[in-house]
Protein backbone atom coordinates (compact mmCIF):
# COMPACT_ATOMS: atom_id res chain seq x y z
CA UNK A 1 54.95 171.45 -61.18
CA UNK A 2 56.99 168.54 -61.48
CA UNK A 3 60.95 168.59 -60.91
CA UNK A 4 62.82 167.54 -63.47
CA UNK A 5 65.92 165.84 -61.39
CA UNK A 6 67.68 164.85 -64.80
CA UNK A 7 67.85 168.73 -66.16
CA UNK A 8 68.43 170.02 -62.29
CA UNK A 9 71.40 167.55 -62.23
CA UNK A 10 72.95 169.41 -65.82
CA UNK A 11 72.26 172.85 -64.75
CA UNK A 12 74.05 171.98 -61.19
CA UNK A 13 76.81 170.13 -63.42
CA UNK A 14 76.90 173.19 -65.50
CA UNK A 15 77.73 175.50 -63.00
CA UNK A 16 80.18 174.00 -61.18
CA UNK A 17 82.33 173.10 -63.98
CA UNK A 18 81.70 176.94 -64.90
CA UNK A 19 83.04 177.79 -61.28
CA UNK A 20 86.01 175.08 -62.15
CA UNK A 21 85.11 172.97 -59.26
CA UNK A 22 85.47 169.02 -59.44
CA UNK A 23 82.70 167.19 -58.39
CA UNK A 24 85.15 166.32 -55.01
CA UNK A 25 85.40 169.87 -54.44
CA UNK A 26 81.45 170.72 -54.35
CA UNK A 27 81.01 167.62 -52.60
CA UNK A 28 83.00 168.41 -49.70
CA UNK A 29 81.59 171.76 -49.68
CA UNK A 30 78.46 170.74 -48.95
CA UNK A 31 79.11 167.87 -46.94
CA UNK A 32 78.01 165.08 -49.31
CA UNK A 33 79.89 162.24 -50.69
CA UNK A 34 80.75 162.30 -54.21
CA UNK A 35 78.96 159.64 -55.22
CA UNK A 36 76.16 161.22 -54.05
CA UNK A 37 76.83 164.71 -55.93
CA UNK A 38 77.58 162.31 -59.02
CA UNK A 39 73.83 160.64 -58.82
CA UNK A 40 72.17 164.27 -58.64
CA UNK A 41 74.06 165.90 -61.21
CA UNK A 42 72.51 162.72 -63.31
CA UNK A 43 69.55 163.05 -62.26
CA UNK A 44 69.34 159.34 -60.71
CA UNK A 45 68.52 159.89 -57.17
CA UNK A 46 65.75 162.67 -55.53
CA UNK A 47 67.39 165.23 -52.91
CA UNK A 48 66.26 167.26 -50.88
CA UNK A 49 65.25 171.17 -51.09
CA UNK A 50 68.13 171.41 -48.28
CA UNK A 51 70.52 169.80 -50.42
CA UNK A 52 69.75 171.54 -53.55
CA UNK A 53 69.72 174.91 -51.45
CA UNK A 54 73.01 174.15 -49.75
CA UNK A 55 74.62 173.06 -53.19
CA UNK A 56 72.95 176.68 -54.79
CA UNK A 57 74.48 178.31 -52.14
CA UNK A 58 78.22 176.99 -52.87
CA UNK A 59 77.86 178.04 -56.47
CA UNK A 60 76.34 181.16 -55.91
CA UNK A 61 72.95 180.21 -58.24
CA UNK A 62 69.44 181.20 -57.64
CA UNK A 63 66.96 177.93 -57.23
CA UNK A 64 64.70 179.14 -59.80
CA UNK A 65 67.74 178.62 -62.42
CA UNK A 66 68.81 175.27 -60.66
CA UNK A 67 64.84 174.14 -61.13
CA UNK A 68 64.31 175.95 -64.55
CA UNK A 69 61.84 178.21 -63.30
CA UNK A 70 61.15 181.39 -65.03
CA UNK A 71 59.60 184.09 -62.68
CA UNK A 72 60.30 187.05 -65.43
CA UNK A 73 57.41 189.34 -66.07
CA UNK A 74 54.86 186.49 -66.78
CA UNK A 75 52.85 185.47 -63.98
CA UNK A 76 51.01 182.06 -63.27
CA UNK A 77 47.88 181.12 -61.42
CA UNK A 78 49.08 177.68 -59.68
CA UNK A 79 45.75 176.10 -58.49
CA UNK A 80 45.46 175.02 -54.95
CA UNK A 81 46.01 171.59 -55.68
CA UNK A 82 48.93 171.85 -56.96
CA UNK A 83 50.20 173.53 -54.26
CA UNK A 84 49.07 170.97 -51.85
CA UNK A 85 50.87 168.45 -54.20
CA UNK A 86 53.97 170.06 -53.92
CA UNK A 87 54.25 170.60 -49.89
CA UNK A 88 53.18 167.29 -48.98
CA UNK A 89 56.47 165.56 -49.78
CA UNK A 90 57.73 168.47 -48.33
CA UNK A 91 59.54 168.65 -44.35
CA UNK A 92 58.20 171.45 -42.15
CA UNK A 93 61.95 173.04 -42.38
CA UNK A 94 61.77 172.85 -46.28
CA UNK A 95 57.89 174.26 -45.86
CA UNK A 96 58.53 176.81 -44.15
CA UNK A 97 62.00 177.58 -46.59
CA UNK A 98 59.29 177.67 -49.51
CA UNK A 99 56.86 180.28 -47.26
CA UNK A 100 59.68 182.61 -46.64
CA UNK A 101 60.53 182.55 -50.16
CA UNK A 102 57.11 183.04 -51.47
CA UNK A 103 56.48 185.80 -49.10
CA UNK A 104 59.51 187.36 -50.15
CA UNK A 105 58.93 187.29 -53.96
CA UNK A 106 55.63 188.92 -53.65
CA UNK A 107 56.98 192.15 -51.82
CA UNK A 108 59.19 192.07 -54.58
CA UNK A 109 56.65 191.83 -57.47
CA UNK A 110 54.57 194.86 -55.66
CA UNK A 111 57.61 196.67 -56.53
CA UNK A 112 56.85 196.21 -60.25
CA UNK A 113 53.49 197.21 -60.23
């Protein structure tokens, strides 16, 4: 799975206008400079899963709808590979952030079965 930074940035940009917060606002929130903030909501700079997660937190919006994930009913079979492709860029912090997650959204999908 690639990240699309350019459609992250809209969603992000989406939701904070939603929440009527100015990008000076959001930016101070989550300890970033607005210049910054402004580059990711255009999708011209990379950030970090911290980032992204501290920015999700502020405006109260899951990562999955920040990234443009669907996890709905559908389920996908990511190869190993691919999963090696997407930790390796990937801080032990920000690994061990996607573990916890992971972990968590299977006990939840046992639920469903």
């Amino acid at each position: 799975m690639k990240i699309d930074y350019l459609m992250m940035g809209e969603r992000l940009k989406r939701q904070r206008i939603k929440q009527k917060l100015t990008q000076e606002q959001l930016a101070e929130a989550v300890d970033l400079s607005v210049s910054h903030l402004s580059h990711i909501e255009n999708g011209n700079t990379k950030t970090s899963l911290q980032t992204v997660l501290n920015i999700a937190n502020i405006l109260n919006i899951s990562i999955d709808k920040i990234l443009g994930i669907d996890f709905g009913t559908k389920t996908r079979h990511v190869p190993i590979a691919e999963i090696d492709v997407i930790f390796r860029d990937c801080a032990k912090d920000e690994k061990e952030f996607l573990i916890e997650n992971l972990k968590s959204l299977k006990s939840q999908l046992k639920k469903f079965k």
